[in-house]
Every structure is written in structure tokens, then in C-alpha cells.
N, C-alpha and C. Protein backbone atom coordinates (compact mmCIF):
# COMPACT_ATOMS: atom_id res chain seq x y z
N UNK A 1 18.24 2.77 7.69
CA UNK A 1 17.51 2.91 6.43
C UNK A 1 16.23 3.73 6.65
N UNK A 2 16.15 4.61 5.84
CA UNK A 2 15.07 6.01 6.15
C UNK A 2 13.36 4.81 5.10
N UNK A 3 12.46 4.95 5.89
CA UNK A 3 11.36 4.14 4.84
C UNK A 3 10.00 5.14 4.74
N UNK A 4 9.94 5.02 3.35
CA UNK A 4 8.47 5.73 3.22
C UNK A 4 6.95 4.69 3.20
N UNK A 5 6.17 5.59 3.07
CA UNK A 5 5.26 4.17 3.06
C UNK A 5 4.21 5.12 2.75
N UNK A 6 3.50 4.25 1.60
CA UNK A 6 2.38 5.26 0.29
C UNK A 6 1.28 4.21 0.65
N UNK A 7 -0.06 4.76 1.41
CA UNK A 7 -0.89 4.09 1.67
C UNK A 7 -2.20 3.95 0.27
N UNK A 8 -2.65 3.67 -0.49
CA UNK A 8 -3.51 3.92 -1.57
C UNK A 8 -4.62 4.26 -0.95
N UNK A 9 -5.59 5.65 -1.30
CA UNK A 9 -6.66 5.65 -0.44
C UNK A 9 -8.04 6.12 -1.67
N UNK A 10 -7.47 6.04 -3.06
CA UNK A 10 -8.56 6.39 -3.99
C UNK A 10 -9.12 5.92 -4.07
N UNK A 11 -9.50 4.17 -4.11
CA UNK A 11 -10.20 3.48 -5.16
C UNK A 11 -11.87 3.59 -4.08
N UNK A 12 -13.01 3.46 -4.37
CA UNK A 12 -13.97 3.36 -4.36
C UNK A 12 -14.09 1.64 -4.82
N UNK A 13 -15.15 0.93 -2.76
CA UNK A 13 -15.03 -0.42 -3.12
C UNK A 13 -16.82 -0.44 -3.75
N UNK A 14 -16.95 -0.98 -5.39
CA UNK A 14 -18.39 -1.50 -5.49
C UNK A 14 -19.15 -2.46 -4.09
N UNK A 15 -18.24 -3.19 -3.55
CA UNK A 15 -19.20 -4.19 -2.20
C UNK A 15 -19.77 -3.05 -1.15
N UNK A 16 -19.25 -1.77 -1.68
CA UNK A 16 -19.37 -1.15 -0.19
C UNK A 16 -20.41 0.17 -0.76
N UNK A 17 -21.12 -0.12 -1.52
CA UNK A 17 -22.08 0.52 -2.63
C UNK A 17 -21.31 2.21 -2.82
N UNK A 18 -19.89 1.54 -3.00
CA UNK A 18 -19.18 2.82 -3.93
C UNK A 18 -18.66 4.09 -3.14
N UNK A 19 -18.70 3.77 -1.87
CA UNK A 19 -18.17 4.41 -0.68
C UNK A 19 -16.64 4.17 -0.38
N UNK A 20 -16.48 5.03 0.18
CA UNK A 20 -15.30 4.88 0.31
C UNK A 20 -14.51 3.86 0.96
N UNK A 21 -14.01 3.34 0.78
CA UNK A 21 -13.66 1.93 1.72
C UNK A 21 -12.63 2.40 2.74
N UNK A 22 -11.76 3.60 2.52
CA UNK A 22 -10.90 4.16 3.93
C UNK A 22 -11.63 4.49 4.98
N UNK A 23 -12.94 4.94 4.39
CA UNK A 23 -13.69 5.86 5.48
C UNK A 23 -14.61 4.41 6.26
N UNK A 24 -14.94 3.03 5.95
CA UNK A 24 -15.35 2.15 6.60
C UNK A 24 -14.65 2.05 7.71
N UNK A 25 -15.53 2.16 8.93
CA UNK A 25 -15.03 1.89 10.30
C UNK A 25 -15.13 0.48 10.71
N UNK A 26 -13.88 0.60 11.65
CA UNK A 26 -13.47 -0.80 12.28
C UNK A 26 -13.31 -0.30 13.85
N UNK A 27 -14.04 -1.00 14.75
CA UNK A 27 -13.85 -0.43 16.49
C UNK A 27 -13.82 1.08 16.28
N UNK A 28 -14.45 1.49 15.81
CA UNK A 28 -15.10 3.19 15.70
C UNK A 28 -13.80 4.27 15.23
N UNK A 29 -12.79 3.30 14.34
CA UNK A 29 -12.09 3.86 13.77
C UNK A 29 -11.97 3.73 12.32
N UNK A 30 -12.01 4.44 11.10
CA UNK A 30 -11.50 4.22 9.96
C UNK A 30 -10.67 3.24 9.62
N UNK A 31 -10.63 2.77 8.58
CA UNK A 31 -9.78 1.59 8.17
C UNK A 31 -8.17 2.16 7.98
N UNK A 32 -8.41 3.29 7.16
CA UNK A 32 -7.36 3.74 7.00
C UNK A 32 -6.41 4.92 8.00
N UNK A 33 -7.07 5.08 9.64
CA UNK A 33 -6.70 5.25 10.43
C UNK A 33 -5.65 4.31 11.55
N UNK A 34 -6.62 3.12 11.00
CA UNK A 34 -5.97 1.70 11.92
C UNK A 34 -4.29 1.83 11.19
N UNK A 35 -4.82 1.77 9.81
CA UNK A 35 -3.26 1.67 8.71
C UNK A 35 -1.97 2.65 9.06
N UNK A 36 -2.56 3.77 9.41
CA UNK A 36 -1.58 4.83 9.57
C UNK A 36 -1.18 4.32 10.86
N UNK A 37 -2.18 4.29 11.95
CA UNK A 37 -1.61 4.06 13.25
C UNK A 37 -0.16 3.23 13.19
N UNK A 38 -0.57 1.99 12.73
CA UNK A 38 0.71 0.88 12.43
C UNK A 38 1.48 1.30 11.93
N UNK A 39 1.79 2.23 10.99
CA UNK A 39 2.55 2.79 10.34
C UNK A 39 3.40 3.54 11.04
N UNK A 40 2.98 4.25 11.93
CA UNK A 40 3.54 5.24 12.61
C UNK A 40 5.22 5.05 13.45
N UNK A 41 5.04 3.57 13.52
CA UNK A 41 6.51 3.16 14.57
C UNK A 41 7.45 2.78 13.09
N UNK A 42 6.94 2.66 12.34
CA UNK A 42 7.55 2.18 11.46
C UNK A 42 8.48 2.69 10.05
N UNK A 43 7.80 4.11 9.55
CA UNK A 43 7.78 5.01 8.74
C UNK A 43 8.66 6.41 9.56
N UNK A 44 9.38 6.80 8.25
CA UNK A 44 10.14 7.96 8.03
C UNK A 44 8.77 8.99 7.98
N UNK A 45 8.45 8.53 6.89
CA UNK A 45 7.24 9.08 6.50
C UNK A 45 6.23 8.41 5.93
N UNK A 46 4.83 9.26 5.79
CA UNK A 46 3.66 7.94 5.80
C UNK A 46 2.88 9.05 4.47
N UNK A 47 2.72 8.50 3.04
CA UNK A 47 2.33 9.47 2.09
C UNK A 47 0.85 8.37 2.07
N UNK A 48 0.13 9.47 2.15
CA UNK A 48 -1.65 9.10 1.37
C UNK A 48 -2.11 9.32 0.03
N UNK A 49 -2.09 8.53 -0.86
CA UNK A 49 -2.29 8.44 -2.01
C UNK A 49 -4.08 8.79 -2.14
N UNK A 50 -4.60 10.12 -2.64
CA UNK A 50 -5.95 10.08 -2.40
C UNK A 50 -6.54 10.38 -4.03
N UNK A 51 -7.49 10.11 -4.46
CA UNK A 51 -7.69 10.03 -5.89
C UNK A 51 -7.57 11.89 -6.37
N UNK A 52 -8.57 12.31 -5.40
CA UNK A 52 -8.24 13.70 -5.80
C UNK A 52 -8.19 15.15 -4.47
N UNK A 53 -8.47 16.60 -4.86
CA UNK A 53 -8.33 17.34 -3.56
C UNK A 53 -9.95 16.85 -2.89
N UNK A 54 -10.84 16.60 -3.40
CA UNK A 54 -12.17 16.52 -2.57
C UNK A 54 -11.46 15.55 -1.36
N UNK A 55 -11.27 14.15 -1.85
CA UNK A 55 -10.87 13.08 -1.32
C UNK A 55 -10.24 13.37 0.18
N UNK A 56 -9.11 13.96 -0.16
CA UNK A 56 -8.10 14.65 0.38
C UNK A 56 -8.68 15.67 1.47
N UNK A 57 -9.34 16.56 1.39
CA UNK A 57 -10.33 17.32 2.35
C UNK A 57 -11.04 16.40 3.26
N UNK A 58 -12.32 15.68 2.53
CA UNK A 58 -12.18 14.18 3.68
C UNK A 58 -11.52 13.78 4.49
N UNK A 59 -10.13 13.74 4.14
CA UNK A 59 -9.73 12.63 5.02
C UNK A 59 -9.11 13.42 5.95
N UNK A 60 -8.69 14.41 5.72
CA UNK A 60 -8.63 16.27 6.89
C UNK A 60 -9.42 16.01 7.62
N UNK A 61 -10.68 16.09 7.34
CA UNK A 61 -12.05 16.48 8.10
C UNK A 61 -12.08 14.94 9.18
N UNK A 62 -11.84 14.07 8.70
CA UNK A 62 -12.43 12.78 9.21
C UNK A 62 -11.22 12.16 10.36
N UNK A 63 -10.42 12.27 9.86
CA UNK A 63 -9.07 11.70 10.65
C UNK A 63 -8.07 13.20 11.14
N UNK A 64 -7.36 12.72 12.62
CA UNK A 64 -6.46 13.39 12.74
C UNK A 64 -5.23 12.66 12.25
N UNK A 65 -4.42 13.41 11.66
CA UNK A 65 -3.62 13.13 10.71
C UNK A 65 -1.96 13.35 11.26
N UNK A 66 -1.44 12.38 11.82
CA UNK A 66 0.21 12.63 12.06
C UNK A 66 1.29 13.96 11.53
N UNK A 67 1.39 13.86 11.90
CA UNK A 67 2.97 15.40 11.19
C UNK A 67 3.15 14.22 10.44
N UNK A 68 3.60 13.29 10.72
CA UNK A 68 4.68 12.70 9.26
C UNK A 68 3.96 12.12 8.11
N UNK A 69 2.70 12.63 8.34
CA UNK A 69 1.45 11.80 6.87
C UNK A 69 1.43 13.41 5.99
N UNK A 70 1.56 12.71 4.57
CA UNK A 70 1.65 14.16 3.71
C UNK A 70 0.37 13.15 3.05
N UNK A 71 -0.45 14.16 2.41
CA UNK A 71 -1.84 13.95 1.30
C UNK A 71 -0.83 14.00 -0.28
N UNK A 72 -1.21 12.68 -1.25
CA UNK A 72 -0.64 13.43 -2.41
C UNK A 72 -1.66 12.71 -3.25
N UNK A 73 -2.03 13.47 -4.38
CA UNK A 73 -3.41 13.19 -4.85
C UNK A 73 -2.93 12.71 -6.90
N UNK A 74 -3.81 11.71 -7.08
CA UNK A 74 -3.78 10.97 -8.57
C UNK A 74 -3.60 12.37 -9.60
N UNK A 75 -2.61 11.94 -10.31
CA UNK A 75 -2.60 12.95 -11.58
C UNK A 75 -2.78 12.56 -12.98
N UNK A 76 -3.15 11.24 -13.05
CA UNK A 76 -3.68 10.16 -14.27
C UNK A 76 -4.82 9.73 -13.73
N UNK A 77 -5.82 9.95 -14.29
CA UNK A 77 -7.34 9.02 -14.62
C UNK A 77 -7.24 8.15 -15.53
N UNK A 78 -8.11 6.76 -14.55
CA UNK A 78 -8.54 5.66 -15.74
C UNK A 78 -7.05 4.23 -15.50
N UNK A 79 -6.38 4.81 -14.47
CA UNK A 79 -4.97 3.79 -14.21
C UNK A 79 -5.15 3.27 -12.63
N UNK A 80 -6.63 3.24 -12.30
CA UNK A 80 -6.71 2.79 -10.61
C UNK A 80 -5.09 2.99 -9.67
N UNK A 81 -5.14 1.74 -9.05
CA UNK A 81 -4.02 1.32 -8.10
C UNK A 81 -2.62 2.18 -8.62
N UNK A 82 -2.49 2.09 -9.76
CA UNK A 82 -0.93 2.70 -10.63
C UNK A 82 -0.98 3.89 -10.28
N UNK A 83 -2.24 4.88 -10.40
CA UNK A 83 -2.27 6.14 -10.10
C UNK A 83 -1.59 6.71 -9.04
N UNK A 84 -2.07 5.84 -8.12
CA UNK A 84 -1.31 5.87 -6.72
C UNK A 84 -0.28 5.65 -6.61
N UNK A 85 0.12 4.76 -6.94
CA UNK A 85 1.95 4.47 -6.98
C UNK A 85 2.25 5.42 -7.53
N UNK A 86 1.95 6.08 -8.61
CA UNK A 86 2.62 6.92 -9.46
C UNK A 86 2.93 7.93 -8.27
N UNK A 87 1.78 8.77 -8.02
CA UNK A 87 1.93 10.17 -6.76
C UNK A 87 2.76 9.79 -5.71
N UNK A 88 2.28 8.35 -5.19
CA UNK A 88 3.17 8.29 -3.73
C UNK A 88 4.66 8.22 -4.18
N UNK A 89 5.35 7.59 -4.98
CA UNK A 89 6.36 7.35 -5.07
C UNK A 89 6.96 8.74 -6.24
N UNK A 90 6.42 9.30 -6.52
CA UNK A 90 6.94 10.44 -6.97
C UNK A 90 7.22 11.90 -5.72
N UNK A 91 5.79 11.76 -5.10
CA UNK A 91 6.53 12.52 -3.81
C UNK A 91 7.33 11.63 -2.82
N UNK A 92 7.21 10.84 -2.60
CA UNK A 92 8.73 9.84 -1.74
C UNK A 92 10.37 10.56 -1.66
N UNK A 93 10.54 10.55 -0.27
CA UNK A 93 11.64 10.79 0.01
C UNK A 93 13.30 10.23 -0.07
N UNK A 94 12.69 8.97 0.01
CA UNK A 94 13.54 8.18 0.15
C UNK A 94 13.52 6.70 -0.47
N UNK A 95 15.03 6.35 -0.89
CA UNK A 95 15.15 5.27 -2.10
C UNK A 95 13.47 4.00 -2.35
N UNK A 96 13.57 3.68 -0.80
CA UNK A 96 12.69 2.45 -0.79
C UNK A 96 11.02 2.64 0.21
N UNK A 97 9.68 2.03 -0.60
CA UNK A 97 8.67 2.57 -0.31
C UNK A 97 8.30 1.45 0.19
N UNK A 98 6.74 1.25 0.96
CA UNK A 98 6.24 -0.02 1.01
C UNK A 98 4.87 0.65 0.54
N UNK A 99 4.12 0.20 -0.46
CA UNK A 99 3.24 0.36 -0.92
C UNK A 99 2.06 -0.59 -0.11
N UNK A 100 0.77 0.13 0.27
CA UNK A 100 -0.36 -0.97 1.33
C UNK A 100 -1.52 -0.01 0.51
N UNK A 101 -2.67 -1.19 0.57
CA UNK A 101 -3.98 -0.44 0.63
C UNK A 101 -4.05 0.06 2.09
N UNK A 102 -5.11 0.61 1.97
CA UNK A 102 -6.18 1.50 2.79
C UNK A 102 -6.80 0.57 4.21
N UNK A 103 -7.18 -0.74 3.40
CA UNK A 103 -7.71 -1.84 4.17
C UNK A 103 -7.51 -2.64 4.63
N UNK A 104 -5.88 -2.42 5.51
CA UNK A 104 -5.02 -3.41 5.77
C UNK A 104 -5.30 -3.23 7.38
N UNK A 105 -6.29 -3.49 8.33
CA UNK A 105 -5.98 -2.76 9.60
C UNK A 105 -4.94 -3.77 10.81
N UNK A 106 -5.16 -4.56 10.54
CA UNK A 106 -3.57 -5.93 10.92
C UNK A 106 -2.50 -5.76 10.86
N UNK A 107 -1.79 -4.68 9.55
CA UNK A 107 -0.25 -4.69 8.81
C UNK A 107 0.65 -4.83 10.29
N UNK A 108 1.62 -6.27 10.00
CA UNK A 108 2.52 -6.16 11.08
C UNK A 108 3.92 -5.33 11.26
N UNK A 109 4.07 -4.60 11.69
CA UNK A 109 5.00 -3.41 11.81
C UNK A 109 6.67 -4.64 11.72
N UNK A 110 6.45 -5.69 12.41
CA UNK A 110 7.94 -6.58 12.04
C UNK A 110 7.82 -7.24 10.49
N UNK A 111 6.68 -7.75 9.96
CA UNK A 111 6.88 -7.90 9.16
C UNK A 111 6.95 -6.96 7.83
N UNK A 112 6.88 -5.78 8.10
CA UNK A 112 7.20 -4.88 7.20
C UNK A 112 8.65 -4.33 7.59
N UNK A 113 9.21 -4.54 8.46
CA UNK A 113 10.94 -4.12 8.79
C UNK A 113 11.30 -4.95 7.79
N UNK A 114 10.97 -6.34 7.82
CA UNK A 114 11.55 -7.43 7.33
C UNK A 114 11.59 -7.18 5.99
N UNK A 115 10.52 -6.70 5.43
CA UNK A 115 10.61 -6.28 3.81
C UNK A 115 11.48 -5.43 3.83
N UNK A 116 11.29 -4.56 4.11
CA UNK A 116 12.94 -3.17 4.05
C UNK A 116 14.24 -3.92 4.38
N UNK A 117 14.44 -4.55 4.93
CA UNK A 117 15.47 -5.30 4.98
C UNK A 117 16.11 -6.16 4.06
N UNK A 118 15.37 -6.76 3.85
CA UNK A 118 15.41 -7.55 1.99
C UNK A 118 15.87 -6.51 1.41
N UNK A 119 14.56 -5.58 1.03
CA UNK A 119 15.08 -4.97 -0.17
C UNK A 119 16.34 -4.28 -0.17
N UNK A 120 16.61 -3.78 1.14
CA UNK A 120 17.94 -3.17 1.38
C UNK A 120 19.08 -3.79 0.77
N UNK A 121 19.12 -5.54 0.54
CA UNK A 121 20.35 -5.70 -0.28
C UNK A 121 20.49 -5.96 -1.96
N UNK A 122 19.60 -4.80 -2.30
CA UNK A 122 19.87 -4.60 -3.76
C UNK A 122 18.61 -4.77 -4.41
N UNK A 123 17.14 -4.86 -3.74
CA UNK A 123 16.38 -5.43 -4.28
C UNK A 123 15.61 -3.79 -5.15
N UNK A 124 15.06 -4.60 -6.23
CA UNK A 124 14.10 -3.47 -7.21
C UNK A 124 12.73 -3.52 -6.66
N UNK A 125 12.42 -4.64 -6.11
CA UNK A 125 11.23 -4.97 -4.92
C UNK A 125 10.90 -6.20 -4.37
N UNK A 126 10.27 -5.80 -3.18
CA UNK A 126 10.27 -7.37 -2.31
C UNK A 126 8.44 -8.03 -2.29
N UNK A 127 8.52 -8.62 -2.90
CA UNK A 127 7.02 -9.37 -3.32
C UNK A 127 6.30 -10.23 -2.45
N UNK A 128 5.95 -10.50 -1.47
CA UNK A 128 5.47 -11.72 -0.85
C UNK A 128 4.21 -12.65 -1.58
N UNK A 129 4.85 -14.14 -1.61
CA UNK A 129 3.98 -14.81 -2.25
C UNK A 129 3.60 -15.93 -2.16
N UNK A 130 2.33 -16.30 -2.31
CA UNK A 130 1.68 -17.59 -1.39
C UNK A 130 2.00 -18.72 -2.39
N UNK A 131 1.93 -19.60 -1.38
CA UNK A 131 2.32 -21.13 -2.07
C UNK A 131 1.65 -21.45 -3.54
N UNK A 132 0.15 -20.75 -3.99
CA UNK A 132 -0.09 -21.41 -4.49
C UNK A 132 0.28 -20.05 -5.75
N UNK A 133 1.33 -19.27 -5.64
CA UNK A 133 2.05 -18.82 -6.44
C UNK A 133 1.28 -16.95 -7.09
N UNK A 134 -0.07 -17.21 -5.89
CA UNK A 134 -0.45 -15.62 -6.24
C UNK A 134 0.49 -14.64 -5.00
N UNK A 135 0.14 -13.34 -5.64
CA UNK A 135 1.43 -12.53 -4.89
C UNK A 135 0.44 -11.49 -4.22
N UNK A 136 1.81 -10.78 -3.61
CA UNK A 136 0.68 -9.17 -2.69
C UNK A 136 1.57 -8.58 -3.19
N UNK A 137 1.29 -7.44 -4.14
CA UNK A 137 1.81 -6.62 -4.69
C UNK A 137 1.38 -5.13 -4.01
N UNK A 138 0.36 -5.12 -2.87
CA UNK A 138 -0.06 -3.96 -2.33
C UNK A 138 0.54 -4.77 -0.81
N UNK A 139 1.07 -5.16 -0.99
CA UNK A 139 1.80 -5.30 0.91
C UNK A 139 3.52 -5.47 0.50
N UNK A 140 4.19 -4.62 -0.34
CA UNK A 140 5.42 -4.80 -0.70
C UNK A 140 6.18 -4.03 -0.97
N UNK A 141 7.70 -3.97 -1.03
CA UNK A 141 8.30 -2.74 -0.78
C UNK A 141 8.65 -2.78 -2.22
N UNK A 142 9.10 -1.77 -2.59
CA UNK A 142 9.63 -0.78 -4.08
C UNK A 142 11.27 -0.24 -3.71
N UNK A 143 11.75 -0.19 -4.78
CA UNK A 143 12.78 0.51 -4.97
C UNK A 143 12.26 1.92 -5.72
N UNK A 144 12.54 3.23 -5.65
CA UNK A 144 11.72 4.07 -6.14
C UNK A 144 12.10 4.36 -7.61
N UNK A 145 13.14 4.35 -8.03
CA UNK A 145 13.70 4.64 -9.45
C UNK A 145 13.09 3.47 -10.12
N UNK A 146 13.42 2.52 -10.06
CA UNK A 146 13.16 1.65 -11.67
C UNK A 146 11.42 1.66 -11.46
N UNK A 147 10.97 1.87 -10.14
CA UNK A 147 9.63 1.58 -10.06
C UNK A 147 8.47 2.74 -10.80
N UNK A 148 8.95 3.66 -10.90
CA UNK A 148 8.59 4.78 -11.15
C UNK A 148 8.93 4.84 -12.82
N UNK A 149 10.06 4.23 -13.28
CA UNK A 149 10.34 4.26 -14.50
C UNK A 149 9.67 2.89 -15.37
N UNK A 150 8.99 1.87 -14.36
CA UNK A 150 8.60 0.87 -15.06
C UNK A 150 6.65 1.56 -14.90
N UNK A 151 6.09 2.35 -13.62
CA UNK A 151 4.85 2.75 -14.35
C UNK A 151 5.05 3.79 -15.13
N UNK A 152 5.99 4.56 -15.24
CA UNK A 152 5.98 5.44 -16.71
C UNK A 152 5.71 4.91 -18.28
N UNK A 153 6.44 3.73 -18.04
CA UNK A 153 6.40 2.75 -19.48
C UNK A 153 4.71 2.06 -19.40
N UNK A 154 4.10 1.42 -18.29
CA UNK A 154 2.78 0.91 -18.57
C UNK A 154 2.21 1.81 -18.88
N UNK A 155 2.52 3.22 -18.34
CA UNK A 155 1.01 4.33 -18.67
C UNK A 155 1.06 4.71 -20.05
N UNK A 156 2.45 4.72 -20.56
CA UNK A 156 2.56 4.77 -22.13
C UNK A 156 2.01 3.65 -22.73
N UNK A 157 1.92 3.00 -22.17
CA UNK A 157 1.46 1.68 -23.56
C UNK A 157 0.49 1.50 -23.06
N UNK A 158 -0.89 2.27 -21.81
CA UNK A 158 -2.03 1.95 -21.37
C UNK A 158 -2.15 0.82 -20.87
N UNK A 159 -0.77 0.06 -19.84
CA UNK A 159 -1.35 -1.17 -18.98
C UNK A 159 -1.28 -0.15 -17.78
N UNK A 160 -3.06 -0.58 -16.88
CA UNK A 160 -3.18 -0.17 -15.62
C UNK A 160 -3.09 -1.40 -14.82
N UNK A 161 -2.67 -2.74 -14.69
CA UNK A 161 -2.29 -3.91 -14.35
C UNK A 161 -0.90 -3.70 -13.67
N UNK A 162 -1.30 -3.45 -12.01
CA UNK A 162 0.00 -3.68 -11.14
C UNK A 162 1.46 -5.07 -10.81
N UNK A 163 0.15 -5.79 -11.46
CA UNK A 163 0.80 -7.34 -11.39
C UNK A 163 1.54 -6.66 -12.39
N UNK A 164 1.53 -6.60 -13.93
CA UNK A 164 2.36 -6.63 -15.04
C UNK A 164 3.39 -5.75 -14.57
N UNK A 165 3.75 -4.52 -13.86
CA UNK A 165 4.98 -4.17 -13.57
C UNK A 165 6.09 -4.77 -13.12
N UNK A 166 5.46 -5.90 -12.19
CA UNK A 166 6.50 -6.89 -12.04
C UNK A 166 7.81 -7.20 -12.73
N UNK A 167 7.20 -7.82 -13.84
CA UNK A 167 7.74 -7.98 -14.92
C UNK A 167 8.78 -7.24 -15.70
N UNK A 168 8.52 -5.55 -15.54
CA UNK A 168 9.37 -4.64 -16.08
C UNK A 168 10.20 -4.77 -15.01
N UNK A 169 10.68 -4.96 -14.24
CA UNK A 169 11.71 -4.76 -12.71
C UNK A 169 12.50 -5.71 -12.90
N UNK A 170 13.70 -5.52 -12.54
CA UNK A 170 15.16 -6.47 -12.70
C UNK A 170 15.02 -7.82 -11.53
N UNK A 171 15.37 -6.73 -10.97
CA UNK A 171 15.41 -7.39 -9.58
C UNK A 171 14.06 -7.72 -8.41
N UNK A 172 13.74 -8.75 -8.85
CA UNK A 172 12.14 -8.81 -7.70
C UNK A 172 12.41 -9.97 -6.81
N UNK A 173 12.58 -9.84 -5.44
CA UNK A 173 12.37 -10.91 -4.54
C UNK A 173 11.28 -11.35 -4.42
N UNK A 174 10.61 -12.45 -4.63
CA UNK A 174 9.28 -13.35 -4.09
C UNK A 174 9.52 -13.96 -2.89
N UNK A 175 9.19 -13.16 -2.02
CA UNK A 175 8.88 -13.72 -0.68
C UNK A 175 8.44 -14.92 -0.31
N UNK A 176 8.72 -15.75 0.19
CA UNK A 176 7.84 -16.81 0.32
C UNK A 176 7.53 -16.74 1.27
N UNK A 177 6.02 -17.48 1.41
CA UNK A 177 5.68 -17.00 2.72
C UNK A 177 5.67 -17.47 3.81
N UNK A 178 6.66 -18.69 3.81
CA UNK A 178 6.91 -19.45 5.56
C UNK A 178 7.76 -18.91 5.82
N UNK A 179 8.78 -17.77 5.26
CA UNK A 179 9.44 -16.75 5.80
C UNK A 179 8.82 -15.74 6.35
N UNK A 180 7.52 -15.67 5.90
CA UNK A 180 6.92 -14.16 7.07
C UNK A 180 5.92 -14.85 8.55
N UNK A 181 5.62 -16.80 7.79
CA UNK A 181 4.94 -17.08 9.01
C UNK A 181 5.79 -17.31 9.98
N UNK A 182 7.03 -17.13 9.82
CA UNK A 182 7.98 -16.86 11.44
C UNK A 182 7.41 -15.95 12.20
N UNK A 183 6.96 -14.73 11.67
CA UNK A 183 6.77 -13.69 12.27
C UNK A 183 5.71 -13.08 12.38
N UNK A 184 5.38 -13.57 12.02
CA UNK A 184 3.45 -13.61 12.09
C UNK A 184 2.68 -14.42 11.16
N UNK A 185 2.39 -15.50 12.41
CA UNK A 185 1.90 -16.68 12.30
C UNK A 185 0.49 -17.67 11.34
N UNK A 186 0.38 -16.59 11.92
CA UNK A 186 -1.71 -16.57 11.23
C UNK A 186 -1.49 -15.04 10.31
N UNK A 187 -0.49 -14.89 9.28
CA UNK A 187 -0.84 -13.94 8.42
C UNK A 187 -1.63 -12.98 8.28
N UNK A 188 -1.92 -12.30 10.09
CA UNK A 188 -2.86 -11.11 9.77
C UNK A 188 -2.40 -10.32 9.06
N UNK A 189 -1.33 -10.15 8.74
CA UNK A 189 -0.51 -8.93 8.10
C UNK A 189 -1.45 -8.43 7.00
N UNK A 190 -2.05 -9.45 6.38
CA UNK A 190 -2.44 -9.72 4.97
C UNK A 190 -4.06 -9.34 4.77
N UNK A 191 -4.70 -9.53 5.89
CA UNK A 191 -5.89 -9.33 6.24
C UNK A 191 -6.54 -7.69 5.49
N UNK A 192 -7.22 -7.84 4.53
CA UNK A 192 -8.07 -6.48 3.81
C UNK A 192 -9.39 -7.14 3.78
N UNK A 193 -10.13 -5.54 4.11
CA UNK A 193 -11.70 -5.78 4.25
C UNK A 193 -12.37 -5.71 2.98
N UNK A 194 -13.11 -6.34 2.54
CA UNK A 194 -13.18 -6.08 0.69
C UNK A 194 -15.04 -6.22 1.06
N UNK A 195 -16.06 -6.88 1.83
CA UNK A 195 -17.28 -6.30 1.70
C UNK A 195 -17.76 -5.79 3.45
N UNK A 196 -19.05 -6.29 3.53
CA UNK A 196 -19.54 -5.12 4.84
C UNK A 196 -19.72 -6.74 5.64
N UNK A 197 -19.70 -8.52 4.80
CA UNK A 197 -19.64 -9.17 5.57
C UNK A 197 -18.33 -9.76 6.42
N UNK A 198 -17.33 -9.35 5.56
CA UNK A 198 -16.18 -9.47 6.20
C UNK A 198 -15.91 -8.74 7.76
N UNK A 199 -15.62 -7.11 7.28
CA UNK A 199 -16.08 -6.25 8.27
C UNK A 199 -17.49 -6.73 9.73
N UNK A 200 -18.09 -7.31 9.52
CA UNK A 200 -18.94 -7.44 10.28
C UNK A 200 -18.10 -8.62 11.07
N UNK A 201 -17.21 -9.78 10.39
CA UNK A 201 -16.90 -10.43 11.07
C UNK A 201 -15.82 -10.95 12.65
N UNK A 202 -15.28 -8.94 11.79
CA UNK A 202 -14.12 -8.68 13.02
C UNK A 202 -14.39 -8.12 14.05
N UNK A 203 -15.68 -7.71 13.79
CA UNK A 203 -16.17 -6.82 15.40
C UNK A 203 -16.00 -6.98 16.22
């Protein structure tokens, strides 16, 4: 099974006084360097979802960048996270994606086989979701057709709400998640840096 994997790298975090949150370093690397790294054993190909070409020049300038990482940049304003899905999975190669933020520098390379694997038997997407019934909709794989045809329909009716696509999709596996703590135990997989005290804590 050939896998793409659309990292989101637009959004601008307010905790991080509106900076870029890819470009926050972790052990004197980018966040979204750590992401690709992991990516790398794992991915056909590795697409960067960047809000626009400035963005995109950045992340040229800042990171050396794999042969198999393509830049593909937002072509809707005002739809955050969707924007991104929209580009990555429109340039996508292949049937099934795993969609991640930027700020994942943990992502476990088995437990993302494991999602492609799921979805491989028929799934529209594979959801992982915690007991107390919230989900990760940015650590999960896509089927690329209905997914692409269900944010076509939110951007028409103006929902930028990733959760609500759910909903448009036939087929959604909910992961549960003592199926991924087989395989990684303590759920770093899941681990995103969201202010500068978090970050400070992994040093």
C-alpha cells in the first residue's frame, strides 16, 4: 500500500505570540522537522500543507527538505485546518493520506502503519479516539475521494469545523485507543506542543 502523508504547516499558534509554531524548535530542531523526520520511513510521499508561497519559502530557507516532501500551499482563506486538507489531499498521490499537524514531534511510525492498515479494508477514515469519546482527527488516515468530496460540501455551506466532516463520511473507524496502547504505550504518538510551557517541558 503506497501512503501519503499531508503535514498541516499554516496555522499561526496565538500561545506562541502568532509565530509560527513549525518553526518552534525542539533539541535545536523545528517541530516540523522532527515530523518529517518520522515520516520519512514511513511515507510514499510526505506533502506540506503551507498557508501560502511566503510560508513555503520559509520553510526552503529553514529546513532541509527530503526529495519525497512536495510544498503545497492553501487556496481558500478563512477555512484554517480544512484549507490544508483541501491542498494536501488534492495534490496526493495515492488513494489513502494520514493527515498530522506540524506539532507532533513523537508521531509513532508503527502506529501510523497500523492506521493504513485499517483503513486499507474499506475504510473512508480511521479516527483514533479516547475513552472519554473526544477524537484526533489530525493524527488519522483519509480515504482521498469521499474526503475531498465531503470538504467540498463544508466549504459550500461555510463549515470550517474538521470534526463536522466526520459526519459527511460513510465509513469512519473510531479507533479505540487500547488498540494503539499495544503499541505505544504512554501515547506519545499524540503528544503536540500548543504553548512555550509545554515546549519548555521536553527539553
Amino acid at each position: 500500500m503506497q501512503k501519503t502523508v499531508v503535514i498541516l504547516a499554516g496555522g499561526k499558534s496565538q500561545r506562541f505570540q502568532s509565530f509560527d509554531k513549525c518553526f518552534v524548535t525542539l533539541n535545536n530542531k523545528p517541530l516540523i522537522q522532527h515530523a518529517i523526520g518520522k515520516m520519512t520511513t514511513v511515507a510514499d510521499e510526505i506533502l506540506v500543507a503551507a498557508r501560502d508561497e511566503k510560508q513555503g519559502e520559509q520553510i526552503r530557507n529553514k529546513i532541509k527538505l527530503p526529495n519525497k516532501v512536495v510544498l503545497v500551499f492553501d487556496s481558500r482563506k478563512g477555512f484554517g485546518p480544512l484549507a490544508g486538507f483541501l491542498s494536501g489531499l488534492e495534490r496526493a498521490s495515492f488513494h489513502y493520506s494520514l493527515v498530522i499537524g506540524c506539532d507532533m514531534p513523537y508521531i509513532n511510525e508503527r502506529v501510523v502503519d497500523f492506521l493504513f492498515e485499517i483503513a486499507a479494508m474499506g475504510y473512508d477514515a480511521v479516527v483514533p479516539r479516547w475513552e472519554n469519546g473526544m477524537v484526533e482527527p489530525l493524527h488519522a488516515v483519509y480515504r482521498r475521494e469521499p474526503m475531498l468530496a465531503a470538504i467540498k460540501d463544508a466549504m459550500r455551506e461555510g463549515d470550517a469545523k474538521v470534526l463536522t466532516l466526520l459526519s459527511r463520511l460513510e465509513k469512519v473507524n473510531f479507533l479505540p485507543m487500547n488498540e494503539i496502547r499495544e503499541i505505544d504505550p504512554g501515547l506519545e504518538t499524540f503528544t503536540n506542543i500548543n504553548t512555550a510551557e509545554e515546549l519548555k517541558g521536553m527539553k
